[in-house]
N, C-alpha and C. Protein backbone atom coordinates (compact mmCIF):
# COMPACT_ATOMS: atom_id res chain seq x y z
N UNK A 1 7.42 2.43 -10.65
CA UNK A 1 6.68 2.45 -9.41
C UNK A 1 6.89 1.11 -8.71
N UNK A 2 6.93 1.23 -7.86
CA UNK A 2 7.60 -0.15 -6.86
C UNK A 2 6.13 -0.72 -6.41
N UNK A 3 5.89 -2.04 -6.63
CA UNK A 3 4.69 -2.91 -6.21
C UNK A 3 3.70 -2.19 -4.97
N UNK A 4 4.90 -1.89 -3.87
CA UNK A 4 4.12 -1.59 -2.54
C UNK A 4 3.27 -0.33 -2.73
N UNK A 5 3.36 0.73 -3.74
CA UNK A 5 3.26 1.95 -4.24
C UNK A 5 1.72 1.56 -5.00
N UNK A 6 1.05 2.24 -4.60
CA UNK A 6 -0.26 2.71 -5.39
C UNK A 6 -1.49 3.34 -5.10
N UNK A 7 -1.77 4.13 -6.10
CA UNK A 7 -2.88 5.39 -5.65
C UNK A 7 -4.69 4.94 -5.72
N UNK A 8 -5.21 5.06 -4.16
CA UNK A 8 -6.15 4.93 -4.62
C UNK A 8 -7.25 6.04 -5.07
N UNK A 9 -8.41 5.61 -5.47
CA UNK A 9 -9.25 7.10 -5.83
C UNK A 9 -10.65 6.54 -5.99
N UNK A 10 -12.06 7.39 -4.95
CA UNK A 10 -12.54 7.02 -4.69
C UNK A 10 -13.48 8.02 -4.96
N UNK A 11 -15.03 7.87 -5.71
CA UNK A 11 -15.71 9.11 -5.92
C UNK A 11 -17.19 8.77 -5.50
N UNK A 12 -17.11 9.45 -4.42
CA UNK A 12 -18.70 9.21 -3.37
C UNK A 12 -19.51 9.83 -4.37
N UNK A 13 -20.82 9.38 -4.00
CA UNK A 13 -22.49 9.33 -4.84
C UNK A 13 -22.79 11.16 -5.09
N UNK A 14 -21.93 12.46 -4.22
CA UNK A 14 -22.15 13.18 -4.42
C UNK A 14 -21.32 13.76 -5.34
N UNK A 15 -20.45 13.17 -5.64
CA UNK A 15 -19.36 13.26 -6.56
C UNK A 15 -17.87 14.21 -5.84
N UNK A 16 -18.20 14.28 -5.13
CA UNK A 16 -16.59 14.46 -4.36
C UNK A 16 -15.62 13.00 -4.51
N UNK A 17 -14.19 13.68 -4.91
CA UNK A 17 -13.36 12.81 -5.25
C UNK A 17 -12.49 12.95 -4.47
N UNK A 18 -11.71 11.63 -3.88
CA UNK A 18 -10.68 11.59 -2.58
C UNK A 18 -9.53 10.94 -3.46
N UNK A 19 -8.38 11.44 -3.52
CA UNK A 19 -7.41 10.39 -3.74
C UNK A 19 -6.12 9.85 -3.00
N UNK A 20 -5.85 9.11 -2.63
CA UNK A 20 -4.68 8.50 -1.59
C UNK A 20 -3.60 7.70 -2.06
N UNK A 21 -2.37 7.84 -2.03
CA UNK A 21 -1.37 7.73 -2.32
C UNK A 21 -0.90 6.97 -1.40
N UNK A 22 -0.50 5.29 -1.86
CA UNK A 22 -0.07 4.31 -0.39
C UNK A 22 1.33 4.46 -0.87
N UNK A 23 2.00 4.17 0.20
CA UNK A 23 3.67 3.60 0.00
C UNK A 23 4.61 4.98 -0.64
N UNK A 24 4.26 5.88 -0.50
CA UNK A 24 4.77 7.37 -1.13
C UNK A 24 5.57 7.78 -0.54
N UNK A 25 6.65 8.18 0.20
CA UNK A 25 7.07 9.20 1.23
C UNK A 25 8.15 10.41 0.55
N UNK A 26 7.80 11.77 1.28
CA UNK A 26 8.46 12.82 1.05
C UNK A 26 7.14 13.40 -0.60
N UNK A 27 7.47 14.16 -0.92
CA UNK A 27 7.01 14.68 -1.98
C UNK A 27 6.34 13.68 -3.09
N UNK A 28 6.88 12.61 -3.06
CA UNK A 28 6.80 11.80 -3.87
C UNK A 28 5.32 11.23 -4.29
N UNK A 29 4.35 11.40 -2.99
CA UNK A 29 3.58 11.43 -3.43
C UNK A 29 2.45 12.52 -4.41
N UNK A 30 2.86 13.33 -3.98
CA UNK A 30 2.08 14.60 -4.85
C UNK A 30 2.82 14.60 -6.42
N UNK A 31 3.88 13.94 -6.43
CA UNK A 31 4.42 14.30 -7.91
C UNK A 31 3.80 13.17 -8.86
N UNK A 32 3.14 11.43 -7.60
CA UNK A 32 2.60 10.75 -8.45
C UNK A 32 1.41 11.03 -8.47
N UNK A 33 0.33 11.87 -8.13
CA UNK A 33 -0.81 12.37 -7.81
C UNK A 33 -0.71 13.25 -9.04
N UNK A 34 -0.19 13.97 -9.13
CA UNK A 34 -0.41 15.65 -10.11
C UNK A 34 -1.14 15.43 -10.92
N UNK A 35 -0.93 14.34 -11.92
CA UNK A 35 -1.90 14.35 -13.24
C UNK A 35 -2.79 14.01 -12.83
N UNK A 36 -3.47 13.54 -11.91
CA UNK A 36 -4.90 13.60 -11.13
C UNK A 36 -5.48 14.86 -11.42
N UNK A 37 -4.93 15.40 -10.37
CA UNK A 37 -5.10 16.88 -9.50
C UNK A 37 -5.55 17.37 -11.47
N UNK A 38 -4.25 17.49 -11.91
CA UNK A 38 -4.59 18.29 -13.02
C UNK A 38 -5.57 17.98 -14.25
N UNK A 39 -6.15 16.91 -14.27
CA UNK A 39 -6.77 16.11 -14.98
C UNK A 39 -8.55 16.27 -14.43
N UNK A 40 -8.58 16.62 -13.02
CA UNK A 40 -9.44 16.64 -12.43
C UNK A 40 -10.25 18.09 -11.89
N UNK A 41 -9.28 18.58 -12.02
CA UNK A 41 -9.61 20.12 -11.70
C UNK A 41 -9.14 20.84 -9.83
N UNK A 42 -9.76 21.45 -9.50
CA UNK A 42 -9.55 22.08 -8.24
C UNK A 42 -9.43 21.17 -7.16
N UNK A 43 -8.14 21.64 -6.47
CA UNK A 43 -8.22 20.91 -5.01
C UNK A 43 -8.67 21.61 -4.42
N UNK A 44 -10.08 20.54 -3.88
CA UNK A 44 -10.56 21.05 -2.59
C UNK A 44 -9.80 21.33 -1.00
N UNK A 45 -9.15 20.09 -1.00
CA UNK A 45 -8.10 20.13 0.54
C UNK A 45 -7.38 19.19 0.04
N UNK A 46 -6.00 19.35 1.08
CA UNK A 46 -4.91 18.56 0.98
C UNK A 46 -4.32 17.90 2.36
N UNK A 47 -4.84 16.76 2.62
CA UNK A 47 -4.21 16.68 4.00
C UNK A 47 -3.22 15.36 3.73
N UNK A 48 -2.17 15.58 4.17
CA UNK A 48 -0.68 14.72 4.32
C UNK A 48 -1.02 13.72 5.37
N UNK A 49 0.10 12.70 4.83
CA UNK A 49 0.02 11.73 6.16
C UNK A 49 0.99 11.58 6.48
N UNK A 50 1.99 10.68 7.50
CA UNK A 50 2.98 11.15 8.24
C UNK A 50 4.25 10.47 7.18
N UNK A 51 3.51 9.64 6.29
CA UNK A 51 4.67 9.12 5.42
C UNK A 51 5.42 10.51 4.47
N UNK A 52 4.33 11.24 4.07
CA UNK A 52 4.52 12.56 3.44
C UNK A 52 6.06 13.15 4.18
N UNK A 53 6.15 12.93 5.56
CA UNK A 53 7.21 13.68 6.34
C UNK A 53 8.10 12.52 6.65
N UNK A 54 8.15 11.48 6.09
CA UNK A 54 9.89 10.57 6.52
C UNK A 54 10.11 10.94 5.12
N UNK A 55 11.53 10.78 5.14
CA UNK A 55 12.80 10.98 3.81
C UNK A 55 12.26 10.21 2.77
N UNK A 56 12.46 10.54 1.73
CA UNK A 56 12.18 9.52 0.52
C UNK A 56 13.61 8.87 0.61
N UNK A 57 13.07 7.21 0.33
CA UNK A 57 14.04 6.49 0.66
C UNK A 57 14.55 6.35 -0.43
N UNK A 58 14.50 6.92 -1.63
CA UNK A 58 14.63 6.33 -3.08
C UNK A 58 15.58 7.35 -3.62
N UNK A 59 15.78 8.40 -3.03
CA UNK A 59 16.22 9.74 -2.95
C UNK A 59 18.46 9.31 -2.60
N UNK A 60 19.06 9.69 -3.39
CA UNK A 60 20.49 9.62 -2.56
C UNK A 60 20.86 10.86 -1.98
N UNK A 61 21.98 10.88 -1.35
CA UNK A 61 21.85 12.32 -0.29
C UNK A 61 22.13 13.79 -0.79
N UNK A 62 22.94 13.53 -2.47
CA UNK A 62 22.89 14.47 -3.19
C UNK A 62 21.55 15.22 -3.74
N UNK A 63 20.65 14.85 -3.77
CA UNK A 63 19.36 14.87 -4.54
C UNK A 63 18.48 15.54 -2.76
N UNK A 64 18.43 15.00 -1.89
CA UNK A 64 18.31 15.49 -0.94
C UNK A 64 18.20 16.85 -0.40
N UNK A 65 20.10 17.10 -0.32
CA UNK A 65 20.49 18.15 0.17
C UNK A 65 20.14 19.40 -1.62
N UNK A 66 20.09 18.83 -2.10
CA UNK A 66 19.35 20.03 -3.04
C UNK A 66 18.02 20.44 -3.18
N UNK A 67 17.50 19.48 -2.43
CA UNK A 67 15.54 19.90 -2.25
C UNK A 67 15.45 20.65 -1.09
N UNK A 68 16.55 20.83 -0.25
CA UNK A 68 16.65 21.23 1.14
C UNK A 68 16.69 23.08 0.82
């Protein structure tokens, strides 16, 4: 995981749990999220942020054009 990269997670007094994924882009964040998700039980909602939709930069163009 690269320094700039890290998830935060935050659980308000009613016990709803938020978690946010900084420095992630493309899928990448949900794949570092999962053991959350799965550790935690049901997603309530999922809302993306716009990093979610630029290219993973970490990605070469072979690896790419096969997620495509």
């Amino acid at each position: 995981m690269k320094t700039n990269q890290h998830i935060e997670v935050w659980v308000s007094p009613e016990g709803a749990i938020t978690v946010h994924a900084h420095g992630f882009t493309g899928s990448t964040c949900e794949e570092a999220t999962r053991f959350l998700e799965e550790e935690l039980g049901t997603l309530g909602r999922r809302q993306r942020t716009r990093d979610y939709y630029r290219k993973n930069q970490n990605q070469n163009p072979n690896q790419q054009n096969q997620q495509t």
